[in-house]
PDB file of N, CA and C in Angstrom:
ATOM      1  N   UNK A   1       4.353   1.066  -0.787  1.00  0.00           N
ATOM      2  CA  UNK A   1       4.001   2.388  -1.262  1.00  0.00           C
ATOM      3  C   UNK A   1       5.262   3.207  -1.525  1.00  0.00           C
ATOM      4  N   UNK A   2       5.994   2.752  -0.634  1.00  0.00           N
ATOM      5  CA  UNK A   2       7.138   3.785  -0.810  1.00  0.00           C
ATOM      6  C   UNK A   2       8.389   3.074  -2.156  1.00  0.00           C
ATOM      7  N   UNK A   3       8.020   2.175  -2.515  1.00  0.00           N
ATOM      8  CA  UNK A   3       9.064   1.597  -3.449  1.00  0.00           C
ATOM      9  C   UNK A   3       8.050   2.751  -4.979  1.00  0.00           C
ATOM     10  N   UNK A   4       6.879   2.443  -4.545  1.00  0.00           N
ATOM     11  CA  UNK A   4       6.032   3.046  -5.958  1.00  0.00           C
ATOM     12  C   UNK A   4       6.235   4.123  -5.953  1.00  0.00           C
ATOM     13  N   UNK A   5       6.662   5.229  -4.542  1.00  0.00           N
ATOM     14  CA  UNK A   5       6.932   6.491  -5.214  1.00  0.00           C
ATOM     15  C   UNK A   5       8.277   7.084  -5.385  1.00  0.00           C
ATOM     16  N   UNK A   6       9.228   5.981  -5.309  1.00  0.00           N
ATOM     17  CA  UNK A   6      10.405   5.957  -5.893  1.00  0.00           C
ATOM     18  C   UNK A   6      10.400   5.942  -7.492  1.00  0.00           C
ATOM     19  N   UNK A   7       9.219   5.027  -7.669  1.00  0.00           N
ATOM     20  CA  UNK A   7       8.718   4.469  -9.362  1.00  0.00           C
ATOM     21  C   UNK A   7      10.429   3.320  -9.464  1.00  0.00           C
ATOM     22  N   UNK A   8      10.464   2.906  -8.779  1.00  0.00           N
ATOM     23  CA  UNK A   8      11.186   1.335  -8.603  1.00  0.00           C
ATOM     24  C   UNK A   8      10.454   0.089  -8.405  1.00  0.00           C
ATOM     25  N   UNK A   9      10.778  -0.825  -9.486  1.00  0.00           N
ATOM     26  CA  UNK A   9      10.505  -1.654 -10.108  1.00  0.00           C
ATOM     27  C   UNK A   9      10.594  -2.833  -8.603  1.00  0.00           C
ATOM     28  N   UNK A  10       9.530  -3.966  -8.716  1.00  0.00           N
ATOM     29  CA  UNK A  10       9.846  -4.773  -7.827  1.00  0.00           C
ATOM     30  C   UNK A  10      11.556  -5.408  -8.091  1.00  0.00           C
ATOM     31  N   UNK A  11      11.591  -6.082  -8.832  1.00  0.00           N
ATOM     32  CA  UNK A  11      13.142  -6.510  -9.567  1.00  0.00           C
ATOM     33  C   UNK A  11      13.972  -5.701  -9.199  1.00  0.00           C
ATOM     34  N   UNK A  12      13.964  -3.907  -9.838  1.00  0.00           N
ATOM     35  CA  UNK A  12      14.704  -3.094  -9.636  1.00  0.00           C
ATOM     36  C   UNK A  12      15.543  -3.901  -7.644  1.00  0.00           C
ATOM     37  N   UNK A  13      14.824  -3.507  -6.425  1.00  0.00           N
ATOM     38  CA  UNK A  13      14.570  -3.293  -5.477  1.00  0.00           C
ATOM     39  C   UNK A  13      15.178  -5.107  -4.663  1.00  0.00           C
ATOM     40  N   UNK A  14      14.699  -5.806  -5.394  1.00  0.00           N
ATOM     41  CA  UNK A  14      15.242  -7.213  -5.444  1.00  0.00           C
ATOM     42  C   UNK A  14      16.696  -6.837  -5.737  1.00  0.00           C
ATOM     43  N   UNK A  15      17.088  -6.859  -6.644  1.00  0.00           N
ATOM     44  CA  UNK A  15      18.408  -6.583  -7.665  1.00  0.00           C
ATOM     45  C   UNK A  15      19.210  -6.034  -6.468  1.00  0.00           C
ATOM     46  N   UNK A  16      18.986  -4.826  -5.742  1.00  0.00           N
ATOM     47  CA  UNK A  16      19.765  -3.952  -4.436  1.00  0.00           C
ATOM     48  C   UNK A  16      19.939  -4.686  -3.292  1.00  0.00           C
ATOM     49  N   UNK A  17      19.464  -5.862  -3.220  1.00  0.00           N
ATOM     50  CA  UNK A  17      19.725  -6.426  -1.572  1.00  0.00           C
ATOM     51  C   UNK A  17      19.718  -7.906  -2.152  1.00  0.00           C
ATOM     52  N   UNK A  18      19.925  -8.534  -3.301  1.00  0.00           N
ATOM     53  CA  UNK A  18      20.442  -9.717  -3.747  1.00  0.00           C
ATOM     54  C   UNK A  18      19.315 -11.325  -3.837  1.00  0.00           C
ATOM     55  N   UNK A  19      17.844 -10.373  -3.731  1.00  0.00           N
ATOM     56  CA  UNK A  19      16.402 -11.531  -3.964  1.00  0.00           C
ATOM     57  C   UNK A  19      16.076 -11.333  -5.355  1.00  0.00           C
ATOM     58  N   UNK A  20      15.224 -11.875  -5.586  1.00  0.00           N
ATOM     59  CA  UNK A  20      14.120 -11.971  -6.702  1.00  0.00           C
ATOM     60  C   UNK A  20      13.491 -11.314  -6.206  1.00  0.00           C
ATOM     61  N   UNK A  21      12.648 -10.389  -7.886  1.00  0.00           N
ATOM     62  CA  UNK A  21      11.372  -9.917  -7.612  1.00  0.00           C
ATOM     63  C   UNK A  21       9.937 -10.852  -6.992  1.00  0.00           C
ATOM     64  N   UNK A  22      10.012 -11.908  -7.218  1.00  0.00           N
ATOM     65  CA  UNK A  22       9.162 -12.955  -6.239  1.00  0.00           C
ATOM     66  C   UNK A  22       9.220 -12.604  -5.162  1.00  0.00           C
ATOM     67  N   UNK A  23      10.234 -12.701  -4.570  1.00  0.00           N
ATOM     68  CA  UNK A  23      10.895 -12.780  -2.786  1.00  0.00           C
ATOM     69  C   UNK A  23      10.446 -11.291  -2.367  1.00  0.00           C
ATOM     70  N   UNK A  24      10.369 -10.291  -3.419  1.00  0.00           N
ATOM     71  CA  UNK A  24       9.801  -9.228  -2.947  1.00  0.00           C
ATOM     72  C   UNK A  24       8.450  -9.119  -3.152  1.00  0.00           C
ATOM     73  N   UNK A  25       8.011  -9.509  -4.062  1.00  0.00           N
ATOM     74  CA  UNK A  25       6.626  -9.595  -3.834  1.00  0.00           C
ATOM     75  C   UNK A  25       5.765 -10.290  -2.678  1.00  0.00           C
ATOM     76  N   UNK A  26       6.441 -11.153  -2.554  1.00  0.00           N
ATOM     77  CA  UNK A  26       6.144 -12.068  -1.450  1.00  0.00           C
ATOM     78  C   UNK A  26       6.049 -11.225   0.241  1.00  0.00           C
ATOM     79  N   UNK A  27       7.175 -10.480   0.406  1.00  0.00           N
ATOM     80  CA  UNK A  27       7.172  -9.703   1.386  1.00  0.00           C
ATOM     81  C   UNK A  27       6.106  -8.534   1.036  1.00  0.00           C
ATOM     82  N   UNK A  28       5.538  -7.469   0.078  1.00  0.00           N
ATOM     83  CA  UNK A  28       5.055  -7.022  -0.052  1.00  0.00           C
ATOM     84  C   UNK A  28       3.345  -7.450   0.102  1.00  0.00           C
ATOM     85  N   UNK A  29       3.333  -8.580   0.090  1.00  0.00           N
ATOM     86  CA  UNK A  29       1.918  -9.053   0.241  1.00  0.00           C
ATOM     87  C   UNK A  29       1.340  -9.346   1.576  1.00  0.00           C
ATOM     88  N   UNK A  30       2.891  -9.374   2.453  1.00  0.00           N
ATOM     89  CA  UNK A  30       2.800 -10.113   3.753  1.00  0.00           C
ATOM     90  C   UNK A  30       2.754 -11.758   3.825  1.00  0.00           C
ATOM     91  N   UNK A  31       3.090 -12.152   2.594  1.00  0.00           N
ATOM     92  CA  UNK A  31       3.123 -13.781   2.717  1.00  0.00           C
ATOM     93  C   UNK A  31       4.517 -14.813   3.245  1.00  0.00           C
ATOM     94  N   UNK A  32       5.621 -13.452   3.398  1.00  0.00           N
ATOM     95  CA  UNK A  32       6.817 -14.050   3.992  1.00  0.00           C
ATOM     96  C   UNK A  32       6.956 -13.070   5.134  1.00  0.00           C
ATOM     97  N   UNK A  33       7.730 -12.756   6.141  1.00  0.00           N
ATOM     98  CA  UNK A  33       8.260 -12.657   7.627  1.00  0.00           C
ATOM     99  C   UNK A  33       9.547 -11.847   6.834  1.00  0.00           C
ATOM    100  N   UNK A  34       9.770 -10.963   7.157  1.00  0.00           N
ATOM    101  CA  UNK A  34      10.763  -9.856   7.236  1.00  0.00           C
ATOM    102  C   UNK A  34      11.853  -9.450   8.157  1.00  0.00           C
ATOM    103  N   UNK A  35      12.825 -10.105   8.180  1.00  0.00           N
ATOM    104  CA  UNK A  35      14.103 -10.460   8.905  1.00  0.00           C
ATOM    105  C   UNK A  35      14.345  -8.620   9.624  1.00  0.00           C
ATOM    106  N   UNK A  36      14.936  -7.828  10.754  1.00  0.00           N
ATOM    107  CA  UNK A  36      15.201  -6.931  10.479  1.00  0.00           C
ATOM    108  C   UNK A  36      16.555  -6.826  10.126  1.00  0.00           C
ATOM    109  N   UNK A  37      17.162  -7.417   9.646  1.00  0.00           N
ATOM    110  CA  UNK A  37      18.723  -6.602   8.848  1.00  0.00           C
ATOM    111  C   UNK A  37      18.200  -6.779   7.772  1.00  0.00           C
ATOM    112  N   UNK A  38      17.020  -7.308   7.105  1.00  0.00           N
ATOM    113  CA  UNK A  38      16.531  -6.707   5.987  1.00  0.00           C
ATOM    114  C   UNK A  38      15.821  -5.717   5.529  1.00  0.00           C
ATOM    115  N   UNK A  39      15.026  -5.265   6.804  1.00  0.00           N
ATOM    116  CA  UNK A  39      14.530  -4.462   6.955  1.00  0.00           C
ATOM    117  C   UNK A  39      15.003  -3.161   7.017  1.00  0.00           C
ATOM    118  N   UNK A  40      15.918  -3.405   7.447  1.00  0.00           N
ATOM    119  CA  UNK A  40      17.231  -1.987   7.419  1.00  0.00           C
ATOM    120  C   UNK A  40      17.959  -2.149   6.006  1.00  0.00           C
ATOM    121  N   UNK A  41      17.897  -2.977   5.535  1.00  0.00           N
ATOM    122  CA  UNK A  41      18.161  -3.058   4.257  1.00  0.00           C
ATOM    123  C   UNK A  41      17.220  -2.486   3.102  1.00  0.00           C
ATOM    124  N   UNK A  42      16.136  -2.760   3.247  1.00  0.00           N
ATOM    125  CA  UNK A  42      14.826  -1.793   2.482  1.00  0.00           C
ATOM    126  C   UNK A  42      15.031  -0.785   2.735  1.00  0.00           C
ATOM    127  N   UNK A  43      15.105   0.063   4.251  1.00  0.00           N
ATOM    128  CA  UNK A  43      14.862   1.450   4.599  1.00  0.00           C
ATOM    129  C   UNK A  43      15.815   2.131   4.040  1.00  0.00           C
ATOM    130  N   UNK A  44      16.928   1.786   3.920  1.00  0.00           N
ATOM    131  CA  UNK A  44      18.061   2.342   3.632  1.00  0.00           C
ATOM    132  C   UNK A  44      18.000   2.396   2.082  1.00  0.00           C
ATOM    133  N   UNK A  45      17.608   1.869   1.472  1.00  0.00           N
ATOM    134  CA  UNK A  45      17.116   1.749  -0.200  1.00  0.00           C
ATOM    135  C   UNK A  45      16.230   2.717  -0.783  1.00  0.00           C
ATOM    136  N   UNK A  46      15.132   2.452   0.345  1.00  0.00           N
ATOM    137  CA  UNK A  46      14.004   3.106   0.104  1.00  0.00           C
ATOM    138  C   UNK A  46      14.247   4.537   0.659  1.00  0.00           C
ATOM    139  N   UNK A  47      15.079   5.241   1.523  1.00  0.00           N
ATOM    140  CA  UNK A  47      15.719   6.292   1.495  1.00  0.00           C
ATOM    141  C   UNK A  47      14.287   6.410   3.012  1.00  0.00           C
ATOM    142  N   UNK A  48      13.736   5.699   4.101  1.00  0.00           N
ATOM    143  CA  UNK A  48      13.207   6.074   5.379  1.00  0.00           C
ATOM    144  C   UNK A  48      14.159   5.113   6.448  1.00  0.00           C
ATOM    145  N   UNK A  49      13.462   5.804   7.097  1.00  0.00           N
ATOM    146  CA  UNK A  49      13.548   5.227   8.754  1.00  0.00           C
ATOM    147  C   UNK A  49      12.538   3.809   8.817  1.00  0.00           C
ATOM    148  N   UNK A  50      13.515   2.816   9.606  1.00  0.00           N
ATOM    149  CA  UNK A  50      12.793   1.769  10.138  1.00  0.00           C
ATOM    150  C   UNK A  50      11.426   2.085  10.313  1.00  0.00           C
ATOM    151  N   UNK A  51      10.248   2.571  11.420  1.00  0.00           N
ATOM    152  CA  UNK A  51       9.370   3.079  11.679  1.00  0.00           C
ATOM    153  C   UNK A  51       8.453   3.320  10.629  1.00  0.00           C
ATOM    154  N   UNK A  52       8.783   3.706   9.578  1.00  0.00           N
ATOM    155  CA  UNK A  52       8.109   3.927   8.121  1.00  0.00           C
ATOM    156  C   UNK A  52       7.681   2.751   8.110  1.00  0.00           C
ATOM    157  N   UNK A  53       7.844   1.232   8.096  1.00  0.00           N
ATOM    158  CA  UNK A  53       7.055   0.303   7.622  1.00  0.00           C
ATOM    159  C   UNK A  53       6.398  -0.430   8.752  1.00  0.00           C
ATOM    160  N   UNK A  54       6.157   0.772   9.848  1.00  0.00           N
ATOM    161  CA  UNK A  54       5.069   0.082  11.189  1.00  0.00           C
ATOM    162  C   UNK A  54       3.845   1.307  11.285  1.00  0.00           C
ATOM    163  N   UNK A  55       3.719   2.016  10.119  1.00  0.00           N
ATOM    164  CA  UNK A  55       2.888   2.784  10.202  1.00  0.00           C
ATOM    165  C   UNK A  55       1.654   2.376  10.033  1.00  0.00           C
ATOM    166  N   UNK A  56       0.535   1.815  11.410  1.00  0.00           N
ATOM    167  CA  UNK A  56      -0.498   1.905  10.806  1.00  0.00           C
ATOM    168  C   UNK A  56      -0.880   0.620  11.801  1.00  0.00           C
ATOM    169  N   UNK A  57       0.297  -0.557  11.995  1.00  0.00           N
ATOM    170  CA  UNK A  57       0.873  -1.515  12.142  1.00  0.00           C
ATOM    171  C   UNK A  57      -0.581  -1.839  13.051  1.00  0.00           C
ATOM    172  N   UNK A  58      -0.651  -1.055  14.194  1.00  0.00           N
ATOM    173  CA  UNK A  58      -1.978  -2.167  15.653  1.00  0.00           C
ATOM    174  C   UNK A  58      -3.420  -3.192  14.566  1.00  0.00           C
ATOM    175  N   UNK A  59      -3.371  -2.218  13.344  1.00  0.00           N
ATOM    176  CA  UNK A  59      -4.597  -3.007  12.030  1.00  0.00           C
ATOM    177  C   UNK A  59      -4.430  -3.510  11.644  1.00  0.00           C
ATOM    178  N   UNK A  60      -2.889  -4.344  11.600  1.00  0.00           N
ATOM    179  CA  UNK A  60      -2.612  -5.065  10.441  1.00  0.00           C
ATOM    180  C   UNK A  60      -2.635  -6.498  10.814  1.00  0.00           C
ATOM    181  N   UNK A  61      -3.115  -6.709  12.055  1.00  0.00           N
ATOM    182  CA  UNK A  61      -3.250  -8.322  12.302  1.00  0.00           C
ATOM    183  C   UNK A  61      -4.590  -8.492  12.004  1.00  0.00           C
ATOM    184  N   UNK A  62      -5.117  -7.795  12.075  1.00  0.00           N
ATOM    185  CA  UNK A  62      -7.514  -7.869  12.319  1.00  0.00           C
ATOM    186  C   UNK A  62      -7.707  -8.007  10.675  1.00  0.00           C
ATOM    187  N   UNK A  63      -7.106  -7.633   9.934  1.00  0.00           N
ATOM    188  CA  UNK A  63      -7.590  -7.838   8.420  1.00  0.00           C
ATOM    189  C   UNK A  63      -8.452  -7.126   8.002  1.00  0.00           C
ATOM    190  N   UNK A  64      -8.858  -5.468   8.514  1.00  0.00           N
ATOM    191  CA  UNK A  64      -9.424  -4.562   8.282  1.00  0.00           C
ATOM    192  C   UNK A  64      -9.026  -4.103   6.924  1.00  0.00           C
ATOM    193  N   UNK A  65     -10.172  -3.537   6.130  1.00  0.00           N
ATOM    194  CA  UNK A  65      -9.832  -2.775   4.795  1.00  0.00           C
ATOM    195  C   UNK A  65      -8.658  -1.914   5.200  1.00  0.00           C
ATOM    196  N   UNK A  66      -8.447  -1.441   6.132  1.00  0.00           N
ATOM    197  CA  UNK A  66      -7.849  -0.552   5.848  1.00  0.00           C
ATOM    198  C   UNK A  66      -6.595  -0.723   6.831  1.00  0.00           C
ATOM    199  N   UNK A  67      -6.272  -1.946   6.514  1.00  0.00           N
ATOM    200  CA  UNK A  67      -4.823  -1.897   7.424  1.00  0.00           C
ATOM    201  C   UNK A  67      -3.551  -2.203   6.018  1.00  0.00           C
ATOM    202  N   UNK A  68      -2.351  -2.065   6.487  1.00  0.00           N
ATOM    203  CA  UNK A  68      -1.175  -1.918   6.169  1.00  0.00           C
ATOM    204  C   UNK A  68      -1.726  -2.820   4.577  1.00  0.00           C
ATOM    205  N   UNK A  69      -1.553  -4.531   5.346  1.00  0.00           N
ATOM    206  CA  UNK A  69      -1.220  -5.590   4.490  1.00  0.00           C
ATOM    207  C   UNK A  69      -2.692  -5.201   3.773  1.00  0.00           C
ATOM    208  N   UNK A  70      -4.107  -5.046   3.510  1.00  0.00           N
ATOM    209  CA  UNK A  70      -4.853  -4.885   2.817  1.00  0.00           C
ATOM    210  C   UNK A  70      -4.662  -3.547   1.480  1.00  0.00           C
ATOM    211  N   UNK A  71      -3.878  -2.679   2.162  1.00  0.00           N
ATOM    212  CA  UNK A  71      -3.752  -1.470   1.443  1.00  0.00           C
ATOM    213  C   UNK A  71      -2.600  -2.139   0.431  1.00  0.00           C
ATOM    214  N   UNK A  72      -1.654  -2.536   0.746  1.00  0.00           N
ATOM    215  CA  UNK A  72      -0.555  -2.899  -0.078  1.00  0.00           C
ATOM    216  C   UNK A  72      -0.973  -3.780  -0.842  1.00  0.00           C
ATOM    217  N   UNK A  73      -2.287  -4.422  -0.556  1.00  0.00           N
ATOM    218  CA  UNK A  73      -2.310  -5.696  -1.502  1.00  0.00           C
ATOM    219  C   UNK A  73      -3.209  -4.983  -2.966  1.00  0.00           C
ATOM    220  N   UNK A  74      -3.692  -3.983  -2.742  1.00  0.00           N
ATOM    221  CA  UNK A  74      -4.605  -3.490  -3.468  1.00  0.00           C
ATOM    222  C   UNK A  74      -3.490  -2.107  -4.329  1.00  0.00           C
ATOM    223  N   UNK A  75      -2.513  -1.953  -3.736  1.00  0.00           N
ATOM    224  CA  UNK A  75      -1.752  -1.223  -4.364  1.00  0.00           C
ATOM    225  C   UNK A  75      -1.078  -2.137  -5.276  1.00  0.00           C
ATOM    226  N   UNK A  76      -0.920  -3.187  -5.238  1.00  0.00           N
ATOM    227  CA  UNK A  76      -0.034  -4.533  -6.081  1.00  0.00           C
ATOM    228  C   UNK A  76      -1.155  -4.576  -7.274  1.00  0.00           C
ATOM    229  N   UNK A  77      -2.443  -3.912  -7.287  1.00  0.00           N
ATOM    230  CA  UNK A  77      -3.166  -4.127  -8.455  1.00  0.00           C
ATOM    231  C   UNK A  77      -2.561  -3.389  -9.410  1.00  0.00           C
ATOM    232  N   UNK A  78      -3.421  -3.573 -10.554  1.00  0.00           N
ATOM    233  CA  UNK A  78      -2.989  -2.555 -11.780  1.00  0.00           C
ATOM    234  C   UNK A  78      -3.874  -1.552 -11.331  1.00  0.00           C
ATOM    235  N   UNK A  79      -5.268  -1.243 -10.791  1.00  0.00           N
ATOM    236  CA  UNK A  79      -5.614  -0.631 -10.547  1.00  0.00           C
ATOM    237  C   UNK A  79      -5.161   0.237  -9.263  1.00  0.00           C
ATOM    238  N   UNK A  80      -4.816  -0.354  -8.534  1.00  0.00           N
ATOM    239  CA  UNK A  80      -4.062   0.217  -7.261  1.00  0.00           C
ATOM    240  C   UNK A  80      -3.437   1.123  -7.805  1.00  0.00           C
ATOM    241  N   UNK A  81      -2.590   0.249  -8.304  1.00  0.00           N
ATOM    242  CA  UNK A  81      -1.071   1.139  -8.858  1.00  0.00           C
ATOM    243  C   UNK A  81      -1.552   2.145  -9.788  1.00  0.00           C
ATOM    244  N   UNK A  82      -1.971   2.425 -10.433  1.00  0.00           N
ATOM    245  CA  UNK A  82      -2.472   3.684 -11.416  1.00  0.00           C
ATOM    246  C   UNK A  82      -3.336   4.537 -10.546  1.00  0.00           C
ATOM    247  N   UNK A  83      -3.871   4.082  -9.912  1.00  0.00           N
ATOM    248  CA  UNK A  83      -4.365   5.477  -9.188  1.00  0.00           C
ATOM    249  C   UNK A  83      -3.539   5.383  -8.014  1.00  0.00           C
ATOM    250  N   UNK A  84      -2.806   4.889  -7.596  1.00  0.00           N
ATOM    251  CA  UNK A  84      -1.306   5.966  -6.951  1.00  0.00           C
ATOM    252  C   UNK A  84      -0.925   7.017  -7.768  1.00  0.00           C
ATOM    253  N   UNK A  85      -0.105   6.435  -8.643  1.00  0.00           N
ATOM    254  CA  UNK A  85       0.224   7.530  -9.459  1.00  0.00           C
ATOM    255  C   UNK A  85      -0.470   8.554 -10.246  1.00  0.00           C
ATOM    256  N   UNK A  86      -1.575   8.381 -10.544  1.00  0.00           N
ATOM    257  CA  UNK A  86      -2.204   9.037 -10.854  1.00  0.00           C
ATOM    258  C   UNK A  86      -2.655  10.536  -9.933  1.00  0.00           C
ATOM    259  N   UNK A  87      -2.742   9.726  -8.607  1.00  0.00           N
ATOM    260  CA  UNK A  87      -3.046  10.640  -7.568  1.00  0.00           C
ATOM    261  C   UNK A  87      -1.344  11.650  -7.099  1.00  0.00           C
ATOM    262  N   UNK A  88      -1.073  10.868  -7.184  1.00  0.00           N
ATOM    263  CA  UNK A  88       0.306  11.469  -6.816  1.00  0.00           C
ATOM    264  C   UNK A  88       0.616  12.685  -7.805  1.00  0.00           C
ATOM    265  N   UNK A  89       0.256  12.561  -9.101  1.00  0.00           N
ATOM    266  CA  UNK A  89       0.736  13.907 -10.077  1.00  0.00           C
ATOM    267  C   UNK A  89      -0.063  15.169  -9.868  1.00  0.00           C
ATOM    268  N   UNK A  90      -1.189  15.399  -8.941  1.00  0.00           N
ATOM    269  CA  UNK A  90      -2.169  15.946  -8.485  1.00  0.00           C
ATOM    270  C   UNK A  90      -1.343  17.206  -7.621  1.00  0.00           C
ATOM    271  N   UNK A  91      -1.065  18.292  -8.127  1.00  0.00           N
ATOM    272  CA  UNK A  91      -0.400  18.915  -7.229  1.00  0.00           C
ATOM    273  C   UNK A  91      -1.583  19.772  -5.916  1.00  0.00           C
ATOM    274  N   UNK A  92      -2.186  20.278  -6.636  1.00  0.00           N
ATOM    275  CA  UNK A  92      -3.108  20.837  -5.646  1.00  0.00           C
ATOM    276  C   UNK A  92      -3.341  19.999  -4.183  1.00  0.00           C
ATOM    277  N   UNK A  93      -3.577  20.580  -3.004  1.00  0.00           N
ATOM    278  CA  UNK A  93      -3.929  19.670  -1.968  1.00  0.00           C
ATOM    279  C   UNK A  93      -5.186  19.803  -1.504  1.00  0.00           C
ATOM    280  N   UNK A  94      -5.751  21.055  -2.290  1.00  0.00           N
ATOM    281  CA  UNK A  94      -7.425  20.848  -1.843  1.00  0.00           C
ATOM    282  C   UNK A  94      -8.023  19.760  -3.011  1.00  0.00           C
ATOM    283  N   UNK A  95      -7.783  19.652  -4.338  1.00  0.00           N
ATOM    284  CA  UNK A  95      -8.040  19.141  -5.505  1.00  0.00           C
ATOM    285  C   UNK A  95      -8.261  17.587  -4.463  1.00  0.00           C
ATOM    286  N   UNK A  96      -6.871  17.533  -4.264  1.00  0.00           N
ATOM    287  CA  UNK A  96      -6.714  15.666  -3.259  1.00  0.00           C
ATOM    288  C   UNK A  96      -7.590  15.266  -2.382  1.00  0.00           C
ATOM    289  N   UNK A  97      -7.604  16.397  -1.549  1.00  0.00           N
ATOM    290  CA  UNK A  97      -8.804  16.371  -0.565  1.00  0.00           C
ATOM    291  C   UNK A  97      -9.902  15.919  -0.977  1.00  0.00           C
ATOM    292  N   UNK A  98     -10.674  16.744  -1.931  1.00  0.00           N
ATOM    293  CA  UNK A  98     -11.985  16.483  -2.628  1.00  0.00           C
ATOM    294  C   UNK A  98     -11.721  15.062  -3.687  1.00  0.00           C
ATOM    295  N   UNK A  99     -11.166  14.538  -3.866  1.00  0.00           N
ATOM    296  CA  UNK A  99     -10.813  13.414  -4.365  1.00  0.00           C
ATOM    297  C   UNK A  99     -11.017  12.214  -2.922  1.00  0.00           C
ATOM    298  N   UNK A 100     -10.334  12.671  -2.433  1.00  0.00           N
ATOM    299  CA  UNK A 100     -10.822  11.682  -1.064  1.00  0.00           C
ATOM    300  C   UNK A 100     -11.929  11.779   0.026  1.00  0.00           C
ATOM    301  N   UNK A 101     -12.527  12.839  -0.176  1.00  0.00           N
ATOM    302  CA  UNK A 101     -14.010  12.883   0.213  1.00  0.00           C
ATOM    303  C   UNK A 101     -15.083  12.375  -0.261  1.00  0.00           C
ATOM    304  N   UNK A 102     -14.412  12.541  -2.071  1.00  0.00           N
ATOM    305  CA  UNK A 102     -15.940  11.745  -2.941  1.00  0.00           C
ATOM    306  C   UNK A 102     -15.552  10.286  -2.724  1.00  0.00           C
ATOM    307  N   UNK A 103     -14.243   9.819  -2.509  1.00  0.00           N
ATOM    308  CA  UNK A 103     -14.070   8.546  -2.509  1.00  0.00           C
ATOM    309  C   UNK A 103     -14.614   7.816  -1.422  1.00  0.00           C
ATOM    310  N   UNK A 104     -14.204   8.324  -0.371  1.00  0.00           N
ATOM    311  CA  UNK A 104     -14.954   8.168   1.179  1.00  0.00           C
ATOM    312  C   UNK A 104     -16.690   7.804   0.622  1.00  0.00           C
ATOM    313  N   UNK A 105     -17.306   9.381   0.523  1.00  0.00           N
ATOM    314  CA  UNK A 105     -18.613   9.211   0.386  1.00  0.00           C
ATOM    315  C   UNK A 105     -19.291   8.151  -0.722  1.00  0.00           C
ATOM    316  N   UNK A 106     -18.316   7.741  -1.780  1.00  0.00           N
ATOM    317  CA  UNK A 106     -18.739   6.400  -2.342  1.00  0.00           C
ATOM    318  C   UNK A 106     -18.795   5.239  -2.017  1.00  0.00           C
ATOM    319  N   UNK A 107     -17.330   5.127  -1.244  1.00  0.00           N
ATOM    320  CA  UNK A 107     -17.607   4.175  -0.263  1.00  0.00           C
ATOM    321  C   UNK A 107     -18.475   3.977   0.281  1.00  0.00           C
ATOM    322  N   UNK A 108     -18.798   4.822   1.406  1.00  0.00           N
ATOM    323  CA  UNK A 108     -20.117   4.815   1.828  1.00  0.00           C
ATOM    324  C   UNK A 108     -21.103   4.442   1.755  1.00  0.00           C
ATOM    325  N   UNK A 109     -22.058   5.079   0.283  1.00  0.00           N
ATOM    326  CA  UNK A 109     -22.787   4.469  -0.095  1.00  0.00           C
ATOM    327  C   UNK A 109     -22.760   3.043  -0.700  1.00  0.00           C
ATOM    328  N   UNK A 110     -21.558   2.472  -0.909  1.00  0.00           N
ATOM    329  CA  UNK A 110     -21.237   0.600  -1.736  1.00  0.00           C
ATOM    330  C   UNK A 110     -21.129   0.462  -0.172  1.00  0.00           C
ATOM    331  N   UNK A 111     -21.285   0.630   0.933  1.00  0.00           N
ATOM    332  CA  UNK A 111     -21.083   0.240   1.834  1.00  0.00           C
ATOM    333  C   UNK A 111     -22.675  -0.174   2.401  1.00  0.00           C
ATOM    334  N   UNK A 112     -23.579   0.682   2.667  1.00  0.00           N
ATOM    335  CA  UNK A 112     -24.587   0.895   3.304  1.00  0.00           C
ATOM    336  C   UNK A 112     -25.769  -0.305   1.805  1.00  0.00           C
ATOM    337  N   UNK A 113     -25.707   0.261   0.615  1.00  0.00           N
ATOM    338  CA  UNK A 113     -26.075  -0.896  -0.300  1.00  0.00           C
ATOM    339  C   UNK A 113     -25.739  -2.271   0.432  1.00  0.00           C
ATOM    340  N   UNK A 114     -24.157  -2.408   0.521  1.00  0.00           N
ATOM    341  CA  UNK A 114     -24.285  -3.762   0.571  1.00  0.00           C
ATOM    342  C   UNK A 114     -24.827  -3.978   2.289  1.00  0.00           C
ATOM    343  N   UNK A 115     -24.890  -3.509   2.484  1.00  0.00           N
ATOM    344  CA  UNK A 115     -26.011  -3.752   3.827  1.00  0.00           C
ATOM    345  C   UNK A 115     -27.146  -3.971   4.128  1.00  0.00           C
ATOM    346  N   UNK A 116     -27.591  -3.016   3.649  1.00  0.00           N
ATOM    347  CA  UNK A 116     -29.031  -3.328   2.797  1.00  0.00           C
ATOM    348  C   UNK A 116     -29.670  -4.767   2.110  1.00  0.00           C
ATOM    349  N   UNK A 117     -28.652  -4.957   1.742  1.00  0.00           N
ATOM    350  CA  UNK A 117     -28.998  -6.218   0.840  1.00  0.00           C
ATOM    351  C   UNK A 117     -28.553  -7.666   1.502  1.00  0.00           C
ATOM    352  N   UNK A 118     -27.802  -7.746   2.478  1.00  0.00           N
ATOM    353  CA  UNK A 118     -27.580  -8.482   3.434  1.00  0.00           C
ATOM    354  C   UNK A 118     -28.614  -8.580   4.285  1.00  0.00           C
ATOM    355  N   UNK A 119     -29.502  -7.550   4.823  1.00  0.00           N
ATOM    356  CA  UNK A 119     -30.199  -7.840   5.549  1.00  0.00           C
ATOM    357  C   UNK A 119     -31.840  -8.061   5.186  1.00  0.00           C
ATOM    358  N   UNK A 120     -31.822  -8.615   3.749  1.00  0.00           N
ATOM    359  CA  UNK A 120     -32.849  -8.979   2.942  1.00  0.00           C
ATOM    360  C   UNK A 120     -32.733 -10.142   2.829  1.00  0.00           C
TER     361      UNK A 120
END
């Protein structure tokens, strides 16, 4: 997330610490293990603190929608990625809010549907 709101390119980000954009994608998906002097190598790129990429972290082994590695993988979409940014040009913070309430409450309901229909 934080490379996207730099608006740095996977390559770009590769190119600064001497991988391929593969090798970063790869870490971005969670499909490779993340050394920490590389890790201090991202943070320092990416302009945070170590800690920035354990945010969230106790979810990210269970494979919950909504842990780290699920969120990032869905940000690697085209769709992901456009509504980041999309959301991001949104200055208002009540506007955002109500953007993530209707999103919630849609959820919701694609949630409770597919329940419904499971238990048919």
């Amino acid at each position: 997330m934080r490379r996207l709101t730099l608006h740095m390119s996977q390559t770009a980000l590769g190119e600064a610490v001497g991988l391929t954009f593969q090798q970063i994608q790869k870490y971005e998906l969670g499909s490779n293990r993340i050394s920490s002097s590389r890790l201090q190598q991202f943070s320092n790129i990416l302009q945070v603190q170590v800690p920035f990429f354990f945010e969230g972290a106790p979810n990210a082994a269970t494979g919950e929608l909504g842990s780290p590695a699920a969120v990032s993988g869905f940000l690697a979409t085209s769709d992901g990625l456009s509504l980041a940014r999309s959301f991001a040009k949104i200055e208002s913070s009540k506007v955002r809010r109500q953007i993530i309430e209707l999103i919630e409450a849609v959820a919701s309901i694609e949630d409770t549907v597919s329940r419904l229909r499971t238990k048919k």
